[in-house]
N, C-alpha and C. Protein backbone atom coordinates (compact mmCIF):
# COMPACT_ATOMS: atom_id res chain seq x y z
N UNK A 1 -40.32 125.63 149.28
CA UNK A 1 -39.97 126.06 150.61
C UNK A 1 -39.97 124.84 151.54
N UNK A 2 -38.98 124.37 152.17
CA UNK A 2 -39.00 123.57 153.28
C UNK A 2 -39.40 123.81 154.50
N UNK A 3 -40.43 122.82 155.29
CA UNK A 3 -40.85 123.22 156.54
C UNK A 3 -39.80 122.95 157.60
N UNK A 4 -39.98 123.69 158.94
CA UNK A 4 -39.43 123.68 159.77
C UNK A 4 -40.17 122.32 160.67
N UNK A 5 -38.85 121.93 161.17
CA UNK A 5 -40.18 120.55 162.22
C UNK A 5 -40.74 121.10 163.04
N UNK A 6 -41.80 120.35 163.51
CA UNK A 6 -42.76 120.83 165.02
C UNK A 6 -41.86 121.47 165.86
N UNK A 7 -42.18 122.67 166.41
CA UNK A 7 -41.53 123.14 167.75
C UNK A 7 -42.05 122.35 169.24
N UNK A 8 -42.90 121.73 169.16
CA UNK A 8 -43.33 121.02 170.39
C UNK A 8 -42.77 119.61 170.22
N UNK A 9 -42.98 118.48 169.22
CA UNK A 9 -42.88 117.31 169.44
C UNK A 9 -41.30 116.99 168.29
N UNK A 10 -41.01 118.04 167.32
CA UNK A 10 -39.67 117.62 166.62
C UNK A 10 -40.35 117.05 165.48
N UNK A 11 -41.46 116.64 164.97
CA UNK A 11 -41.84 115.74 163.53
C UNK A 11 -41.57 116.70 162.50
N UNK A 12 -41.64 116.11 161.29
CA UNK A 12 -41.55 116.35 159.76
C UNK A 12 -42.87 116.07 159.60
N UNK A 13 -43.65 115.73 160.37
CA UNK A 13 -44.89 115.20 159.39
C UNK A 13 -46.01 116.05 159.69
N UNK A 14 -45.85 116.99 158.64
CA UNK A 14 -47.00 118.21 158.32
C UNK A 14 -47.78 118.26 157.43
N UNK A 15 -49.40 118.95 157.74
CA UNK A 15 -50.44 118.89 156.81
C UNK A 15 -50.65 120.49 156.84
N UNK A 16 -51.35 120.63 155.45
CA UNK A 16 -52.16 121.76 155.82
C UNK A 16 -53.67 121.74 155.81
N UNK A 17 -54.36 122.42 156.38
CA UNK A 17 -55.62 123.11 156.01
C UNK A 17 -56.25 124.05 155.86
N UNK A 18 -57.41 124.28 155.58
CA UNK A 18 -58.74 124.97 155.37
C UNK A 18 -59.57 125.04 155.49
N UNK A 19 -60.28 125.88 156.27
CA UNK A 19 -61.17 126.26 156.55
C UNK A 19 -62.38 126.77 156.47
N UNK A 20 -63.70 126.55 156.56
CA UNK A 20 -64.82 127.46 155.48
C UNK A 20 -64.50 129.25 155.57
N UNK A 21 -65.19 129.73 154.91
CA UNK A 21 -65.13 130.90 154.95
C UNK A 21 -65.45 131.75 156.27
N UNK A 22 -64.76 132.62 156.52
CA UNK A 22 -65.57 133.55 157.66
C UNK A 22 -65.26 134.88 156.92
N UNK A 23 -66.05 135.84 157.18
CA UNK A 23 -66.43 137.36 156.29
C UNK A 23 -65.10 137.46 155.08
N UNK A 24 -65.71 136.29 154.08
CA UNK A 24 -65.13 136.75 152.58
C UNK A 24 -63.62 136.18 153.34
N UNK A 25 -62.84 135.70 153.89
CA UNK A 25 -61.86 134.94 153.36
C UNK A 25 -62.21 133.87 154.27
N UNK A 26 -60.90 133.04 154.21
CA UNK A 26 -60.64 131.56 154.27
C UNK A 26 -59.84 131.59 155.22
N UNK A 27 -60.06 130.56 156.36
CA UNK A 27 -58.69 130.70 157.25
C UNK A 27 -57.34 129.61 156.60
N UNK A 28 -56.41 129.19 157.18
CA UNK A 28 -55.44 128.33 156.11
C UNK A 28 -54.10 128.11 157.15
N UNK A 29 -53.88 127.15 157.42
CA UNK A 29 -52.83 127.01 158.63
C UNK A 29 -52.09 125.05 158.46
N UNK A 30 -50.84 125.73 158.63
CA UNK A 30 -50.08 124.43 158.83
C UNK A 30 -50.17 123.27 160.04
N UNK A 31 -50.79 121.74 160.34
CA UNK A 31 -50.87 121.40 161.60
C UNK A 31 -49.58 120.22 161.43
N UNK A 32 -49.04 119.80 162.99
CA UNK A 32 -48.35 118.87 163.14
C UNK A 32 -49.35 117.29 163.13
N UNK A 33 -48.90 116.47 162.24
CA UNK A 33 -49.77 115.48 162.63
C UNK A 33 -49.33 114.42 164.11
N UNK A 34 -48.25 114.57 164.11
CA UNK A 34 -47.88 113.76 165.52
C UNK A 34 -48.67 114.64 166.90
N UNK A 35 -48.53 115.81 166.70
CA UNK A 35 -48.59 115.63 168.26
C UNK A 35 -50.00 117.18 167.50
N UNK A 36 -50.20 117.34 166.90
CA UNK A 36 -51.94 117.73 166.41
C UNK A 36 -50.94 119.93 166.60
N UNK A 37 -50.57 119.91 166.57
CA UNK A 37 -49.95 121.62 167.15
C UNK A 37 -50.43 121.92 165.80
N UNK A 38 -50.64 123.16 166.16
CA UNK A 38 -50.78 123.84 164.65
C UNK A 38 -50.61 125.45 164.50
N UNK A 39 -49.83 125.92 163.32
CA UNK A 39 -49.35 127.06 163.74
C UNK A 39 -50.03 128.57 163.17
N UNK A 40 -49.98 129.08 163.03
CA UNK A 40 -50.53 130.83 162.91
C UNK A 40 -51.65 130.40 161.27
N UNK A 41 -53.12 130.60 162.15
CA UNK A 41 -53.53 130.62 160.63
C UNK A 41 -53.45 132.43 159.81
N UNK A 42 -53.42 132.03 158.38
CA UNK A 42 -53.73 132.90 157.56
C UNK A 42 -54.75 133.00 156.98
N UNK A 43 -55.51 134.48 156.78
CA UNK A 43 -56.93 134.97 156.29
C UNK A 43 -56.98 134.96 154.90
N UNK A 44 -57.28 134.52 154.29
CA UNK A 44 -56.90 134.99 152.66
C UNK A 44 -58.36 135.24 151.55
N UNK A 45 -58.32 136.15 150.78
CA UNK A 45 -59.43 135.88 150.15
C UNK A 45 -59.29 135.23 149.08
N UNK A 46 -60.43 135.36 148.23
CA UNK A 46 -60.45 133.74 147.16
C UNK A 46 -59.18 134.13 146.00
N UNK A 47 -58.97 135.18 146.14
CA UNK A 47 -57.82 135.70 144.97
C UNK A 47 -56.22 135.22 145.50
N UNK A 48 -56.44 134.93 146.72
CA UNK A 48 -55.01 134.79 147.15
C UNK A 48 -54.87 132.94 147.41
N UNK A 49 -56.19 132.24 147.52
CA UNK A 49 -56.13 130.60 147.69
C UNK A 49 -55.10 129.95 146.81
N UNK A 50 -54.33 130.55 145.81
CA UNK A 50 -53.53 129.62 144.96
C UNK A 50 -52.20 128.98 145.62
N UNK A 51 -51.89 130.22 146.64
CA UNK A 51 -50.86 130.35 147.59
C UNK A 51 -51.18 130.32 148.75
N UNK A 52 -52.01 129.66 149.24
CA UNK A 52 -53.06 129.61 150.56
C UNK A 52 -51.35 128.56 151.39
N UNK A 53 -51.39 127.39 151.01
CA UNK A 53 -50.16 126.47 151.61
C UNK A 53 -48.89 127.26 151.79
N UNK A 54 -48.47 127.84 151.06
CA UNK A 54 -47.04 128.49 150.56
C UNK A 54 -47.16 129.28 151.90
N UNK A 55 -48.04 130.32 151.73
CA UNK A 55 -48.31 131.48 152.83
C UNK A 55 -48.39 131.19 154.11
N UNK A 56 -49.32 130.06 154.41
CA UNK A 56 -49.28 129.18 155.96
C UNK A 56 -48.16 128.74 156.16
N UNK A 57 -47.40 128.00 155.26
CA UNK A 57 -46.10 127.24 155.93
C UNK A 57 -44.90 128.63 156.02
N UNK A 58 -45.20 129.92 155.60
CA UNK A 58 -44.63 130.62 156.03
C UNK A 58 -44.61 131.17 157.50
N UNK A 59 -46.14 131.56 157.69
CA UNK A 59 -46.44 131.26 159.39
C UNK A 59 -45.53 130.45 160.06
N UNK A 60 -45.84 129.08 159.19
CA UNK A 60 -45.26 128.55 160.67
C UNK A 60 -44.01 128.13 160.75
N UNK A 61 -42.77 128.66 159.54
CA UNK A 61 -41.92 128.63 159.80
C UNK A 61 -41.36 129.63 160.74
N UNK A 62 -42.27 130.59 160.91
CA UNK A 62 -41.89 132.21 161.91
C UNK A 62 -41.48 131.57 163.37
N UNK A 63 -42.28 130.36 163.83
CA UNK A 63 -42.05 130.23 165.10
C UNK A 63 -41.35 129.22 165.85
N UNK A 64 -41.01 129.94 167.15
CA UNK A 64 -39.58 129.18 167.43
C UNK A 64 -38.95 127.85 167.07
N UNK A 65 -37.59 127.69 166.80
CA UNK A 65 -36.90 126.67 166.09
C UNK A 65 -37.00 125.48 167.67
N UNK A 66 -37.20 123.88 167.37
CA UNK A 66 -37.12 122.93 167.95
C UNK A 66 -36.38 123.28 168.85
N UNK A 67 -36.81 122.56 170.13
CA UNK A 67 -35.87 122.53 171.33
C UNK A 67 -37.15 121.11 172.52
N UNK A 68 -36.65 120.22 172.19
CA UNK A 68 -37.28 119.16 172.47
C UNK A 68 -36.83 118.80 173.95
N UNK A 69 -35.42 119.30 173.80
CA UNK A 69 -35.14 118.34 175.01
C UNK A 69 -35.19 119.47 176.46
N UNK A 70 -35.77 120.65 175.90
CA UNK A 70 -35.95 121.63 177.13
C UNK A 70 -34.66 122.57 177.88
N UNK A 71 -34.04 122.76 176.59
CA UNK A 71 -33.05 123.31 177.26
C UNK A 71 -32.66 124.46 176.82
């Protein structure tokens, strides 16, 4: 799956992470490293961590497409 660039700053340059546990799952969310944005985390429990990345960068492909220059 290809990511969408940052909706705030326009980069390609995306990480994911993870989070400790809170009640039995994991939180799991895509961040921008340029400008730190980061988009919709996902809850997952330990059965679903294989696809923990896959599932986040689905998040954050959900939200709005680039528009940098404000228009």
């Amino acid at each position: 799956m290809t990511a969408q660039q940052c909706p705030f700053c326009g980069s390609s340059k995306l990480e994911h992470d993870l989070d400790a546990k809170y009640q039995h799952q994991t939180a799991c969310w895509t961040m921008c490293t340029e400008c730190m944005a980061t988009g919709p985390a996902v809850f997952l429990t330990d059965k679903e961590l294989d696809n923990a990345f896959e599932l986040a960068l689905i998040e954050w492909n959900k939200r709005a497409p680039v528009d940098i220059q404000g228009g």
